[in-house]
Structure formats: C-alpha cells, structure tokens
C-alpha atoms as a PDB file:
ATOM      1  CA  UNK A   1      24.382 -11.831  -7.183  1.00  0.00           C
ATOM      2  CA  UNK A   2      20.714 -10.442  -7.015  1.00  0.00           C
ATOM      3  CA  UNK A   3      18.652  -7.777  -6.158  1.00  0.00           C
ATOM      4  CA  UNK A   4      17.053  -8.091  -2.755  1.00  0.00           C
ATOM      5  CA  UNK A   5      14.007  -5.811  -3.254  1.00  0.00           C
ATOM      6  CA  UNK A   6      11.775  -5.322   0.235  1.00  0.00           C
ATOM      7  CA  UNK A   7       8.265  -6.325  -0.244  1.00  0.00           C
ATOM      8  CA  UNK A   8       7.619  -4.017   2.540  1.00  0.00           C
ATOM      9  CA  UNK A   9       7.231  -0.494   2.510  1.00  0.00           C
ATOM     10  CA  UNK A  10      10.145   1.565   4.309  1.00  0.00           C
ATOM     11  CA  UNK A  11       8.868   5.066   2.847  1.00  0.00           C
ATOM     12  CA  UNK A  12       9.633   7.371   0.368  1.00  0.00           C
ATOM     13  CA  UNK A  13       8.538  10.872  -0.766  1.00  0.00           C
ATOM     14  CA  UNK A  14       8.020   9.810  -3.960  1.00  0.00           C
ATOM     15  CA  UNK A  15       4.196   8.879  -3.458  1.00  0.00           C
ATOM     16  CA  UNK A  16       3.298  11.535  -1.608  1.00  0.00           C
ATOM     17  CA  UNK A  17       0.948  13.424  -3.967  1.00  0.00           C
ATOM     18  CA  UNK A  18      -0.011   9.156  -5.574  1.00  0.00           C
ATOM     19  CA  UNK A  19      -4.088   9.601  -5.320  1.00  0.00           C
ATOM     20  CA  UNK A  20      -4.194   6.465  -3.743  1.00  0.00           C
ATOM     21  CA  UNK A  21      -1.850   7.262  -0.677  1.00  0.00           C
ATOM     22  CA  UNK A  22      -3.894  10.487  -0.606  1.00  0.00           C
ATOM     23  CA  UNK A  23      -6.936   8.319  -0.392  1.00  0.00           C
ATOM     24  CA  UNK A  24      -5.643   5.905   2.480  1.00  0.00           C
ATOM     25  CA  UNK A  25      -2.770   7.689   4.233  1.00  0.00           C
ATOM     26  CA  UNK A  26      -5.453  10.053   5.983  1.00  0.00           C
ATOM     27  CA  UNK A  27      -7.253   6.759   8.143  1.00  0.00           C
ATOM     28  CA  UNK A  28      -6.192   4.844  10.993  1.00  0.00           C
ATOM     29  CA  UNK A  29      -5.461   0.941  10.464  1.00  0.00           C
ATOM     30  CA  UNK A  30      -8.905  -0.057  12.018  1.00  0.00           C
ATOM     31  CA  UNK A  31     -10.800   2.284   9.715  1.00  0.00           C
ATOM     32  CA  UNK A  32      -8.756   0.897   7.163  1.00  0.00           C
ATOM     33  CA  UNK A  33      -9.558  -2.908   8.184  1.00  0.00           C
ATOM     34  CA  UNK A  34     -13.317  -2.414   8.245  1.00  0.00           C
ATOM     35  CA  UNK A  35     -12.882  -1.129   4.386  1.00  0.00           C
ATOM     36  CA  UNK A  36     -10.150  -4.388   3.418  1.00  0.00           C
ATOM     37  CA  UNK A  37     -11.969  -5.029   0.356  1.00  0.00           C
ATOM     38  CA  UNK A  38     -12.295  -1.812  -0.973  1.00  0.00           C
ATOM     39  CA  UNK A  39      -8.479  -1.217  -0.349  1.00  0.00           C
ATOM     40  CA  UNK A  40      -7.712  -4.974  -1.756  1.00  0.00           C
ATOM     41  CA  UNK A  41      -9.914  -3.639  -4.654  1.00  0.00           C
ATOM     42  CA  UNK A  42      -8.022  -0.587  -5.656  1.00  0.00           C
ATOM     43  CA  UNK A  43      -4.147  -2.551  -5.420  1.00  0.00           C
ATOM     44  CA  UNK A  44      -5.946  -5.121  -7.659  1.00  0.00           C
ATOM     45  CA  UNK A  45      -6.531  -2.183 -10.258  1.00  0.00           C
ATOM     46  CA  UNK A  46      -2.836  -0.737 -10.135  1.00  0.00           C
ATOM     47  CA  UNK A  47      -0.810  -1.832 -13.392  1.00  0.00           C
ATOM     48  CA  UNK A  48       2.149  -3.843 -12.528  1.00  0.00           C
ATOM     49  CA  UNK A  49       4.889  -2.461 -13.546  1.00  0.00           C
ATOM     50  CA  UNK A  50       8.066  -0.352 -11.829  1.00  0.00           C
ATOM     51  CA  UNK A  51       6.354   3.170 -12.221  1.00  0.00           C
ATOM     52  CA  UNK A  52       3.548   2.012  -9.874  1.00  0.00           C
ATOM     53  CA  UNK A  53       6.045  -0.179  -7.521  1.00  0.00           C
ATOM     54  CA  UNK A  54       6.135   2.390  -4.565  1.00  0.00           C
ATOM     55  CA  UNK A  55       2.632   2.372  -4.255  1.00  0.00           C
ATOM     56  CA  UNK A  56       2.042  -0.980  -4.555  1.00  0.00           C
ATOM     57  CA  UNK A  57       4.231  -2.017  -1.727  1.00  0.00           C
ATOM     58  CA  UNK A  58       2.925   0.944   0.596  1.00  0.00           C
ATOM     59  CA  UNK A  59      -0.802  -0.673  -0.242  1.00  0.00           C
ATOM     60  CA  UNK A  60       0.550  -4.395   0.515  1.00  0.00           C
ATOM     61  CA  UNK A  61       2.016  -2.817   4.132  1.00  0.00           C
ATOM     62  CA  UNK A  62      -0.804  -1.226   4.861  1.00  0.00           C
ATOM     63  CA  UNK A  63      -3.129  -4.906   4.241  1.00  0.00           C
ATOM     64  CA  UNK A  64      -0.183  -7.155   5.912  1.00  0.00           C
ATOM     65  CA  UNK A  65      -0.570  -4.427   8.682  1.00  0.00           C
ATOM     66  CA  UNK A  66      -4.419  -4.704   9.124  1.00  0.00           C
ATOM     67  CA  UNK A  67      -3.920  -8.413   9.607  1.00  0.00           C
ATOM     68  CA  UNK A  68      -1.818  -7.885  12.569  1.00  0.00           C
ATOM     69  CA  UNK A  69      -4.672  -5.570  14.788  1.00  0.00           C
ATOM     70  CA  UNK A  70      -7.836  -7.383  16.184  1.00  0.00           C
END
C-alpha cells in the first residue's frame, strides 16, 4: 500500500511566516502571471527535500493556477 501525497496545495499554517509565501501570498494571480518567470525562478532555487515540501507545492499551485486565467 502507498502513500498518496497531493501535488496540490490544500493549506497549512506551517508556511505562513516561509519568505517565499510572504513574498507571493500578498498578489493576485494576474500580478502573479505577468511575473511567471520570476516565480518559476525562485521554486527552481528551493532544495528538494521534505523540510521545503509545503512550500514547494503551494509555489507549484500557485503556477498550475496562473495557467488556468487568461
């Protein structure tokens, strides 16, 4: 039996003071979309590893979710 493990971000207070969901949790998802690469930029420069899994699935919601506005 395994794991299931969301790749989307339900929430959890645990990131709340993270510098990076500081830095993006104050702008709308269009602001947010006309700065994808700096965004894209600074979840490419998070370490991979289980300390820094919160904030790398908010970050990936937050992209999969500027995809979906026009």
């Amino acid at each position: 039996m395994s794991d299931n493990i969301s790749i989307n971000y339900f929430g959890s207070p645990n990131i709340l003071n993270h510098p990076l969901y500081l830095k993006w949790s104050q702008l709308d998802l269009a602001s947010i979309q006309a700065a994808l690469a700096s965004i894209q930029s600074d979840l490419g420069a998070i370490e991979a590893n289980m300390h820094n899994l919160e904030i790398i699935a908010y970050l990936s919601t937050v992209v999969r979710a500027c995809g979906l506005i026009t």
